[in-house]
PDB file of N, CA and C in Angstrom:
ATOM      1  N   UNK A   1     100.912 108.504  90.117  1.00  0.00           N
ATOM      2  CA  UNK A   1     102.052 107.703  89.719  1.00  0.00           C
ATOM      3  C   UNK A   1     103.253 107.963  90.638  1.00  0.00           C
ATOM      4  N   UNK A   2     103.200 109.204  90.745  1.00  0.00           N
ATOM      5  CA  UNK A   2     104.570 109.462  92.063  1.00  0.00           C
ATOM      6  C   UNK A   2     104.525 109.084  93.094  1.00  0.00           C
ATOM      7  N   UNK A   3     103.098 109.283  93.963  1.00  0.00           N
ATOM      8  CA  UNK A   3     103.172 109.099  95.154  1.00  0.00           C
ATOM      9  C   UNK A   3     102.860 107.361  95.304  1.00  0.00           C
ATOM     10  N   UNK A   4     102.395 106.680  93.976  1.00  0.00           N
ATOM     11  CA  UNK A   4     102.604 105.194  93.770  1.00  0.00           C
ATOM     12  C   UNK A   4     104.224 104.615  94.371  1.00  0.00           C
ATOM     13  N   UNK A   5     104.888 105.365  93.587  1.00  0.00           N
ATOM     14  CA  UNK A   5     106.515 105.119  93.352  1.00  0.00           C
ATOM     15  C   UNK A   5     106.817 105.425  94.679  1.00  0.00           C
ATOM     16  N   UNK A   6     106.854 106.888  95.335  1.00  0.00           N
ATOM     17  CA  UNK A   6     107.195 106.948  96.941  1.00  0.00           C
ATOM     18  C   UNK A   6     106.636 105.765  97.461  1.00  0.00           C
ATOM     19  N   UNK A   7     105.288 105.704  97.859  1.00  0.00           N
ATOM     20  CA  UNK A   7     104.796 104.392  98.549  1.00  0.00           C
ATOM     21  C   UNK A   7     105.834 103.476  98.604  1.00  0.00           C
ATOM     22  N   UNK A   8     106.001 102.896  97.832  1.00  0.00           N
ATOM     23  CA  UNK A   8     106.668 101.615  97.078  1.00  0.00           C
ATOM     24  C   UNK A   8     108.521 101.610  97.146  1.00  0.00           C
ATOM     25  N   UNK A   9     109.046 102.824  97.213  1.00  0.00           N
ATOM     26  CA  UNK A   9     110.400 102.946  97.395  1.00  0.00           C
ATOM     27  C   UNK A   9     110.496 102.783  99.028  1.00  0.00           C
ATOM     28  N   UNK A  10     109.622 103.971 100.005  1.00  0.00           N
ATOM     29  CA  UNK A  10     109.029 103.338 101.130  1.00  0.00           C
ATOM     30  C   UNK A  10     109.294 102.230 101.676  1.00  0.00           C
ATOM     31  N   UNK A  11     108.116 101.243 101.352  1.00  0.00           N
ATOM     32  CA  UNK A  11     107.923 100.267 101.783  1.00  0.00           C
ATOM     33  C   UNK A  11     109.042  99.019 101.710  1.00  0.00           C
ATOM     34  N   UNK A  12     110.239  99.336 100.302  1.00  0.00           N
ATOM     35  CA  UNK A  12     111.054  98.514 100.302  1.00  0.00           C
ATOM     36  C   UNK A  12     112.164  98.989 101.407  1.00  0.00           C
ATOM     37  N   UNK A  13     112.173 100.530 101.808  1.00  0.00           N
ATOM     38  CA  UNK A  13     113.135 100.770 102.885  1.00  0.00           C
ATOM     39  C   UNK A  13     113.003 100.329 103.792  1.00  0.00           C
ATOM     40  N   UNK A  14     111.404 100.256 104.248  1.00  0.00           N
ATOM     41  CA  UNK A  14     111.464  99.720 105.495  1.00  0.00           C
ATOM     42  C   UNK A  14     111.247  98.100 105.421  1.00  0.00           C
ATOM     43  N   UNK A  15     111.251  97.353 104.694  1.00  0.00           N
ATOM     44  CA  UNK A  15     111.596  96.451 104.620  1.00  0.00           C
ATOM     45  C   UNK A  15     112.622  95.223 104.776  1.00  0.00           C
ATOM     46  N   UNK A  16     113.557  96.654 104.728  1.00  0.00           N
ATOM     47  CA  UNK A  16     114.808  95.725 105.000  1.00  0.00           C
ATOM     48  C   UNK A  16     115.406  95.907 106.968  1.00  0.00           C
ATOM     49  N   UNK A  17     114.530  96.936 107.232  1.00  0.00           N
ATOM     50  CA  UNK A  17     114.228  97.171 108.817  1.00  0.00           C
ATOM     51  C   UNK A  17     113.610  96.787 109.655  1.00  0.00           C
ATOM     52  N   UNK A  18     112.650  95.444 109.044  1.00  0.00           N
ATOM     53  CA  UNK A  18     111.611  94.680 109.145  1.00  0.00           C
ATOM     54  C   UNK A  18     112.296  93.684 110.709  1.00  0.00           C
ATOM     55  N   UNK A  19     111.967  93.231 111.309  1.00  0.00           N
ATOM     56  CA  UNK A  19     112.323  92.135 112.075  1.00  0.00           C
ATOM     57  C   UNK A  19     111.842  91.000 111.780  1.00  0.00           C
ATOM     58  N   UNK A  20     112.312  89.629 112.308  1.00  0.00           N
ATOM     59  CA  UNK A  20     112.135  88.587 111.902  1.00  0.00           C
ATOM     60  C   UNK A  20     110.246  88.746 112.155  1.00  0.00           C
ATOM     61  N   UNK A  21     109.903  88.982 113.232  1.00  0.00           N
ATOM     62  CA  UNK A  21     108.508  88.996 113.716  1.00  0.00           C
ATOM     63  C   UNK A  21     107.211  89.588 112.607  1.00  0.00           C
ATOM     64  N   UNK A  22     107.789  90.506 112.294  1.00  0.00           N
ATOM     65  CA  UNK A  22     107.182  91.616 111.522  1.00  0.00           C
ATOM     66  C   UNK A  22     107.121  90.755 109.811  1.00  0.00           C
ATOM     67  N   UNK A  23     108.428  90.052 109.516  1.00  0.00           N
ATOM     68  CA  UNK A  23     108.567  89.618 108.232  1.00  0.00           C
ATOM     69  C   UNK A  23     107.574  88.481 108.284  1.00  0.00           C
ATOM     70  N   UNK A  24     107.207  87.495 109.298  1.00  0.00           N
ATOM     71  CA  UNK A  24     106.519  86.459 109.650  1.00  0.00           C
ATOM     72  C   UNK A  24     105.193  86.746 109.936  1.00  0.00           C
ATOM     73  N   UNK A  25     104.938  87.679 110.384  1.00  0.00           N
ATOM     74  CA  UNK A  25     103.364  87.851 110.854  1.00  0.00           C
ATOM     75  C   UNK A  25     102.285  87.540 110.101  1.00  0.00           C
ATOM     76  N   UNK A  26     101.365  86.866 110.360  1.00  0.00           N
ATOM     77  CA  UNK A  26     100.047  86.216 109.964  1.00  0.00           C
ATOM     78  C   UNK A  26      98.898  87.473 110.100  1.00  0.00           C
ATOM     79  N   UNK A  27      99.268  88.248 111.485  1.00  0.00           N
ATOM     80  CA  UNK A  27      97.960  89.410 111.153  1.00  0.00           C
ATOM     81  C   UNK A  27      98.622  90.749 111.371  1.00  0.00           C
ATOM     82  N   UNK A  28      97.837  91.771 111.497  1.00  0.00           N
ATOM     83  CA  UNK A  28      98.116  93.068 111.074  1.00  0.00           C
ATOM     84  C   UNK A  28      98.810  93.494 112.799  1.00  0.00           C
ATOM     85  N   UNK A  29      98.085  92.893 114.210  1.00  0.00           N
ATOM     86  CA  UNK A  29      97.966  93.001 115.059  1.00  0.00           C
ATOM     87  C   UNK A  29      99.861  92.443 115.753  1.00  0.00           C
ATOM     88  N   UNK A  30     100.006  91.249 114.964  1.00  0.00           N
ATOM     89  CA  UNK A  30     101.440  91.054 115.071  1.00  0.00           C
ATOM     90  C   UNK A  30     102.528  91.793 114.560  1.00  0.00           C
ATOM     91  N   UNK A  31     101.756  91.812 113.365  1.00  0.00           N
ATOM     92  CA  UNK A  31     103.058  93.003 112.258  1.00  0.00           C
ATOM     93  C   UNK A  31     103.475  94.238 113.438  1.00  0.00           C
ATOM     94  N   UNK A  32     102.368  95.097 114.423  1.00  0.00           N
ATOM     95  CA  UNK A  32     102.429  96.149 114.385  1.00  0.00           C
ATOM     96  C   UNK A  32     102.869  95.888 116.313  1.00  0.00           C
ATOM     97  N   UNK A  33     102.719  95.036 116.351  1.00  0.00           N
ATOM     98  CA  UNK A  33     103.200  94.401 118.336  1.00  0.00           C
ATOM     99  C   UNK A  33     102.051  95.628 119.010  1.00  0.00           C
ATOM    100  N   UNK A  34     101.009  95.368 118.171  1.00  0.00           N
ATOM    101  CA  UNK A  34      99.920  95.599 118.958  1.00  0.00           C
ATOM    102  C   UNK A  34      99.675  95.173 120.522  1.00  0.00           C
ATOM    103  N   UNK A  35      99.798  95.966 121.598  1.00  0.00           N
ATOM    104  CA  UNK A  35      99.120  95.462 123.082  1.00  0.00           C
ATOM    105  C   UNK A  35      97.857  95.224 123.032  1.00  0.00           C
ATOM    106  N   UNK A  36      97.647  94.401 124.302  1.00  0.00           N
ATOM    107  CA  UNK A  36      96.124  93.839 124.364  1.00  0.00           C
ATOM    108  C   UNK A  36      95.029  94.427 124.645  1.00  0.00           C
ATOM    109  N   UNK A  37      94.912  95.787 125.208  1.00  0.00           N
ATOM    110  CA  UNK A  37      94.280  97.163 125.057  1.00  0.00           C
ATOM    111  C   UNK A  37      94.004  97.258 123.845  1.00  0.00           C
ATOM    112  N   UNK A  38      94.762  97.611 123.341  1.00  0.00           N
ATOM    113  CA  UNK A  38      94.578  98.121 121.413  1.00  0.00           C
ATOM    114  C   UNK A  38      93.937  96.737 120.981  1.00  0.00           C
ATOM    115  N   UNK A  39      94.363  95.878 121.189  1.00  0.00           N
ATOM    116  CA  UNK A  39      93.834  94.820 120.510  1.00  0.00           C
ATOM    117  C   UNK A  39      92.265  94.327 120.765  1.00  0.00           C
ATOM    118  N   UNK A  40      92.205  94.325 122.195  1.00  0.00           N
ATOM    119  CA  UNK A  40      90.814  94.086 122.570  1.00  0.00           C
ATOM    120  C   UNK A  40      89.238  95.093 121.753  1.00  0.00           C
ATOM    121  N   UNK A  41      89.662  96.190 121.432  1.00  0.00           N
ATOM    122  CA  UNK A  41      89.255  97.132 120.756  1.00  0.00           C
ATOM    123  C   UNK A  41      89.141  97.378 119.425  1.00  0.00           C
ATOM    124  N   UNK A  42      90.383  96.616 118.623  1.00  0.00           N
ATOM    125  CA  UNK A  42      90.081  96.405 117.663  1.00  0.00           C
ATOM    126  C   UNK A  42      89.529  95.739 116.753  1.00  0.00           C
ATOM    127  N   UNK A  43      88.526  96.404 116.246  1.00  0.00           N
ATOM    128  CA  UNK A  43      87.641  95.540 115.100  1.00  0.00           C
ATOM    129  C   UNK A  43      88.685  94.053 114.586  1.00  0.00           C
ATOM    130  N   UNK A  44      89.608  94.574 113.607  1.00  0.00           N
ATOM    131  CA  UNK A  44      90.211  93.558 112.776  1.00  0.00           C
ATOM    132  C   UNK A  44      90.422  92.571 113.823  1.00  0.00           C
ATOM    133  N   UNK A  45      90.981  92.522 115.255  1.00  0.00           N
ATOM    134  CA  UNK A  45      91.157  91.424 116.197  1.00  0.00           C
ATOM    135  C   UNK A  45      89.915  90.604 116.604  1.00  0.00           C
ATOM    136  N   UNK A  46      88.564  91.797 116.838  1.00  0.00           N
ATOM    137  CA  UNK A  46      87.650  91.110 117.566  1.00  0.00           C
ATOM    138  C   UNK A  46      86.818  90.631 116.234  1.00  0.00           C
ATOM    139  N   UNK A  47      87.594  90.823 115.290  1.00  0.00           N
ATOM    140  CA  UNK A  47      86.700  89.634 114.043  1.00  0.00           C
ATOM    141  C   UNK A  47      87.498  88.650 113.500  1.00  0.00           C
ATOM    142  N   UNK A  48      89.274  88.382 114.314  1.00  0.00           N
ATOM    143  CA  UNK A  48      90.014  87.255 113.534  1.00  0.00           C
ATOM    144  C   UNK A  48      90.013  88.136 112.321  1.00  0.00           C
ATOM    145  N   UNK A  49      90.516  89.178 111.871  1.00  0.00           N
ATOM    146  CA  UNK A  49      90.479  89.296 110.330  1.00  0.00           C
ATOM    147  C   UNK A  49      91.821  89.944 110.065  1.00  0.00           C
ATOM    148  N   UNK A  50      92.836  89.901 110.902  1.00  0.00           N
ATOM    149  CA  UNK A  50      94.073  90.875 110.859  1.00  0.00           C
ATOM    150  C   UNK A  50      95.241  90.606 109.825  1.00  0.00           C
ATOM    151  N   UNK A  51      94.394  89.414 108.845  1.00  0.00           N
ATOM    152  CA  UNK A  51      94.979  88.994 107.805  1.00  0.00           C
ATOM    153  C   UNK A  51      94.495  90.345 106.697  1.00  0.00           C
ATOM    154  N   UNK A  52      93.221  90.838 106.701  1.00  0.00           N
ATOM    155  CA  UNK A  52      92.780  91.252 106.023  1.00  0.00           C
ATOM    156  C   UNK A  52      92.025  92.541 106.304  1.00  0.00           C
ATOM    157  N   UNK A  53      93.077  93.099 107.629  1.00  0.00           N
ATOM    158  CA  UNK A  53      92.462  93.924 108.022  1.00  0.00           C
ATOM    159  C   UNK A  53      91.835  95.101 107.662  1.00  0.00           C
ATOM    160  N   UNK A  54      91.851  95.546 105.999  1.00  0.00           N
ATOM    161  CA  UNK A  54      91.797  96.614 105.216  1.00  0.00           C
ATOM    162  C   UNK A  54      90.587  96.377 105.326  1.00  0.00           C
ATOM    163  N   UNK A  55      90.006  95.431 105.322  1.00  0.00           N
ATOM    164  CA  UNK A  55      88.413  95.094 104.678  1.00  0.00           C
ATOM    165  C   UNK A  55      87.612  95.125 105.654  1.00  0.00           C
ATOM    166  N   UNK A  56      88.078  95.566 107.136  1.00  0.00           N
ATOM    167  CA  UNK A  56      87.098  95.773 108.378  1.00  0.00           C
ATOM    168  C   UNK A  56      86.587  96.990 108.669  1.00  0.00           C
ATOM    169  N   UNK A  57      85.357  97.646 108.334  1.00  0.00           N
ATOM    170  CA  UNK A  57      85.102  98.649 109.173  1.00  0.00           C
ATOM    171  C   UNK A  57      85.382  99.494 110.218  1.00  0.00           C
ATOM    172  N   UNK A  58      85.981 100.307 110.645  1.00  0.00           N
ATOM    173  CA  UNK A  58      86.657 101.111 111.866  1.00  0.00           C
ATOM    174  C   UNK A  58      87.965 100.972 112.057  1.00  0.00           C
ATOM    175  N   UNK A  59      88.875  99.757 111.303  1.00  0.00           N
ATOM    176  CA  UNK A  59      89.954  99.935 111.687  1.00  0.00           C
ATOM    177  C   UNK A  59      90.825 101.119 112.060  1.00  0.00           C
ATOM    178  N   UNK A  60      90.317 102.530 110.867  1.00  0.00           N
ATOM    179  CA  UNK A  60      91.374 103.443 111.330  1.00  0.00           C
ATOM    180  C   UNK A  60      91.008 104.345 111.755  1.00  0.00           C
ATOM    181  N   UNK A  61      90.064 104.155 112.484  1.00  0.00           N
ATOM    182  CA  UNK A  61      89.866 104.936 113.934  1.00  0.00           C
ATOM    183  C   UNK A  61      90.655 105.401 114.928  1.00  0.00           C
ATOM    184  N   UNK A  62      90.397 106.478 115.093  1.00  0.00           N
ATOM    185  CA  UNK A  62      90.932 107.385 116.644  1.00  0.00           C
ATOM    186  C   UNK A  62      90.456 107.735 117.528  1.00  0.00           C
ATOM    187  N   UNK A  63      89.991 107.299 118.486  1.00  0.00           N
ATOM    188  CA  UNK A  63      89.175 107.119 119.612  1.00  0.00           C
ATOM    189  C   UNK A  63      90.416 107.158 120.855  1.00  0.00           C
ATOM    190  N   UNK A  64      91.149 107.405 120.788  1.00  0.00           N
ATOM    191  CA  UNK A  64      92.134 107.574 121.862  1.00  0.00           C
ATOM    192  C   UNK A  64      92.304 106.260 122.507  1.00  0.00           C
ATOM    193  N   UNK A  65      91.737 105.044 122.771  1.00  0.00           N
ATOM    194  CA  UNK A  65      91.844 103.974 123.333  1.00  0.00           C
ATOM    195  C   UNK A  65      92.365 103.060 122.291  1.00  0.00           C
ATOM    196  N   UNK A  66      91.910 102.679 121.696  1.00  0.00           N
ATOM    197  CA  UNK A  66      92.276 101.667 120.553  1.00  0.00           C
ATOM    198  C   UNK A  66      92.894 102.263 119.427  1.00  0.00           C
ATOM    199  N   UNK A  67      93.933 102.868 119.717  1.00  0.00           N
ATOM    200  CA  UNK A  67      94.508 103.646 118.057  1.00  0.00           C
ATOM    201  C   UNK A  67      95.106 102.723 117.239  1.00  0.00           C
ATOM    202  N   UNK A  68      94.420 102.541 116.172  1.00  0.00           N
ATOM    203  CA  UNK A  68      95.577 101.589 115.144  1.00  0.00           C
ATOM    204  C   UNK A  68      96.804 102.424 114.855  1.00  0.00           C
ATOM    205  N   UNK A  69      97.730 101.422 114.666  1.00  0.00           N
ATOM    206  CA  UNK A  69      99.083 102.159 113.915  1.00  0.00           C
ATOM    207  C   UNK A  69      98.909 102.901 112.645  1.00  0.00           C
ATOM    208  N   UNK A  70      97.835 102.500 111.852  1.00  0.00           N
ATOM    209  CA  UNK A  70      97.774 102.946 110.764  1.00  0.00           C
ATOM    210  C   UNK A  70      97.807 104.573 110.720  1.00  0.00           C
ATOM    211  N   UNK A  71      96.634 104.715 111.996  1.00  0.00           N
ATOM    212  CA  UNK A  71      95.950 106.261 112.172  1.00  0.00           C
ATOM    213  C   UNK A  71      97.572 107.422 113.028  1.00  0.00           C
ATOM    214  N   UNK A  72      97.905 105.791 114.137  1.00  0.00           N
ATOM    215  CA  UNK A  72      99.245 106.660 114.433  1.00  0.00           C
ATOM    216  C   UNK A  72     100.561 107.489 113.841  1.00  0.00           C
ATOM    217  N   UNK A  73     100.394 106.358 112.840  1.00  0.00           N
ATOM    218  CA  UNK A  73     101.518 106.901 111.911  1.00  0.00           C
ATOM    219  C   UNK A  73     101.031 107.792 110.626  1.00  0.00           C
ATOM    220  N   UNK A  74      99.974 107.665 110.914  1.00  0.00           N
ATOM    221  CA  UNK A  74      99.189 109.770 110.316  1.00  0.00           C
ATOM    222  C   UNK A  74      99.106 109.062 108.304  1.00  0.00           C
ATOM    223  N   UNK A  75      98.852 107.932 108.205  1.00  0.00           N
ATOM    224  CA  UNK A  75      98.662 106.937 107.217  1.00  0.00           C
ATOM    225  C   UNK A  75      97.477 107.738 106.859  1.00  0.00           C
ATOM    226  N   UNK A  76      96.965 108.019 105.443  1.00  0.00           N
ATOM    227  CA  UNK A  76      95.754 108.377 105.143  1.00  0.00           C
ATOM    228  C   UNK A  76      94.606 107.357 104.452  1.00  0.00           C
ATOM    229  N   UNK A  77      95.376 106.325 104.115  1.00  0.00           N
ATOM    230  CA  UNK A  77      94.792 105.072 103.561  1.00  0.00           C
ATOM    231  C   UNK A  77      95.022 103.557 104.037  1.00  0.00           C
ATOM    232  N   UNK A  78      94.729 102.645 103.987  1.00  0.00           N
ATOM    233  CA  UNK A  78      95.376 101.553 104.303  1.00  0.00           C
ATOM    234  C   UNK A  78      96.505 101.268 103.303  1.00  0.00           C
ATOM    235  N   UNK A  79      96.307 101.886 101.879  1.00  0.00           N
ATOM    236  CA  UNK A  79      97.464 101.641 100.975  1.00  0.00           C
ATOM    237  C   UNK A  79      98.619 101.943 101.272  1.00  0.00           C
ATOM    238  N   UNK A  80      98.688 102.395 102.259  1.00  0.00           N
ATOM    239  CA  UNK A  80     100.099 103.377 102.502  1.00  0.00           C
ATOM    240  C   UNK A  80     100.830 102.675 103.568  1.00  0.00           C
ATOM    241  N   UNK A  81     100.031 101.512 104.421  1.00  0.00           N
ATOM    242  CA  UNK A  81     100.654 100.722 105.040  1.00  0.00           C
ATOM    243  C   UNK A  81     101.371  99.786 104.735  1.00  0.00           C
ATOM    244  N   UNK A  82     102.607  99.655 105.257  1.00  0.00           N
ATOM    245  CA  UNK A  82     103.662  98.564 105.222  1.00  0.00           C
ATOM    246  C   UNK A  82     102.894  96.907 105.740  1.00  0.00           C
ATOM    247  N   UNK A  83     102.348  97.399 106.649  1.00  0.00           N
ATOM    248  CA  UNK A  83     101.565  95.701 106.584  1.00  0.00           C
ATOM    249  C   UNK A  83     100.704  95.447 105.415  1.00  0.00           C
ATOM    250  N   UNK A  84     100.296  96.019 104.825  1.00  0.00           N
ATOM    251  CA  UNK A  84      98.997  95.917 103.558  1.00  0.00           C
ATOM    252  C   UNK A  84     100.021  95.751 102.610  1.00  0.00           C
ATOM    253  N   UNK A  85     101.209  96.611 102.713  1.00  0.00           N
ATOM    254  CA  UNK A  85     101.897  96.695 101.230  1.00  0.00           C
ATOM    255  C   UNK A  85     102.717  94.877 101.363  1.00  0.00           C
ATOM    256  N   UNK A  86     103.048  94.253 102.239  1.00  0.00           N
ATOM    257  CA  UNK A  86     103.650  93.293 102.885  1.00  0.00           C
ATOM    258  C   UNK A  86     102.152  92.163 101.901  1.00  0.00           C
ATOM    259  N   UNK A  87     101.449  92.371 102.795  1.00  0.00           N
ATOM    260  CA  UNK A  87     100.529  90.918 102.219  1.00  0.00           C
ATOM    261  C   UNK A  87     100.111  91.321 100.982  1.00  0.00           C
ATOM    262  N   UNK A  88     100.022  92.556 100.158  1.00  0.00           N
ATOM    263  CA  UNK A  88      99.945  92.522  98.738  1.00  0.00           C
ATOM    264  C   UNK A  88     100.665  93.522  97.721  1.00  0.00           C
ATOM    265  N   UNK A  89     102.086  92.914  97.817  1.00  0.00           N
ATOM    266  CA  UNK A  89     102.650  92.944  96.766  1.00  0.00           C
ATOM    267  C   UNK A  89     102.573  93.933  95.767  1.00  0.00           C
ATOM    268  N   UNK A  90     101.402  93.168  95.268  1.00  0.00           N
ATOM    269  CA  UNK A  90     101.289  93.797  93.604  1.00  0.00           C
ATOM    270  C   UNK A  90     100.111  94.934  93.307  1.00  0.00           C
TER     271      UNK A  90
END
């Protein structure tokens, strides 16, 4: 329940730190101004799924070439991401 509430107090801070780009983004790959290195590598890109990128296999991988932000920013879940928390809310 707490670390629900952190999450969530979180995500509204950085929310308001958001850029227009970031508030608009369609995939996970925009939210995060992913380069085309990282991108070429990444699962969620090389399946079109960066809407839904939680639901791809390998996304949070560390392989030193393709690091998602998720893994960069030392995220232990996808729940804990501001792009995930962004496309769902509730």
């Amino acid at each position: 329940m707490i670390k629900n509430s952190l999450i969530l107090f979180i995500s509204l801070f950085l929310k308001k730190d958001m850029s227009d780009e970031q508030k608009n983004a369609k995939n996970c790959w925009e939210y995060w101004n992913c380069d085309m290195a990282v991108r070429q590598v990444c699962p969620a890109f090389v399946k079109n799924a960066g809407g839904k990128c939680w639901l791809v296999a390998g996304t949070m991988r560390d392989d030193g070439v393709g690091i998602c932000p998720k893994t960069k920013n030392k995220f232990v879940s996808c729940l804990e991401c501001p792009w995930f928390q962004q496309v769902n809310p509730d």
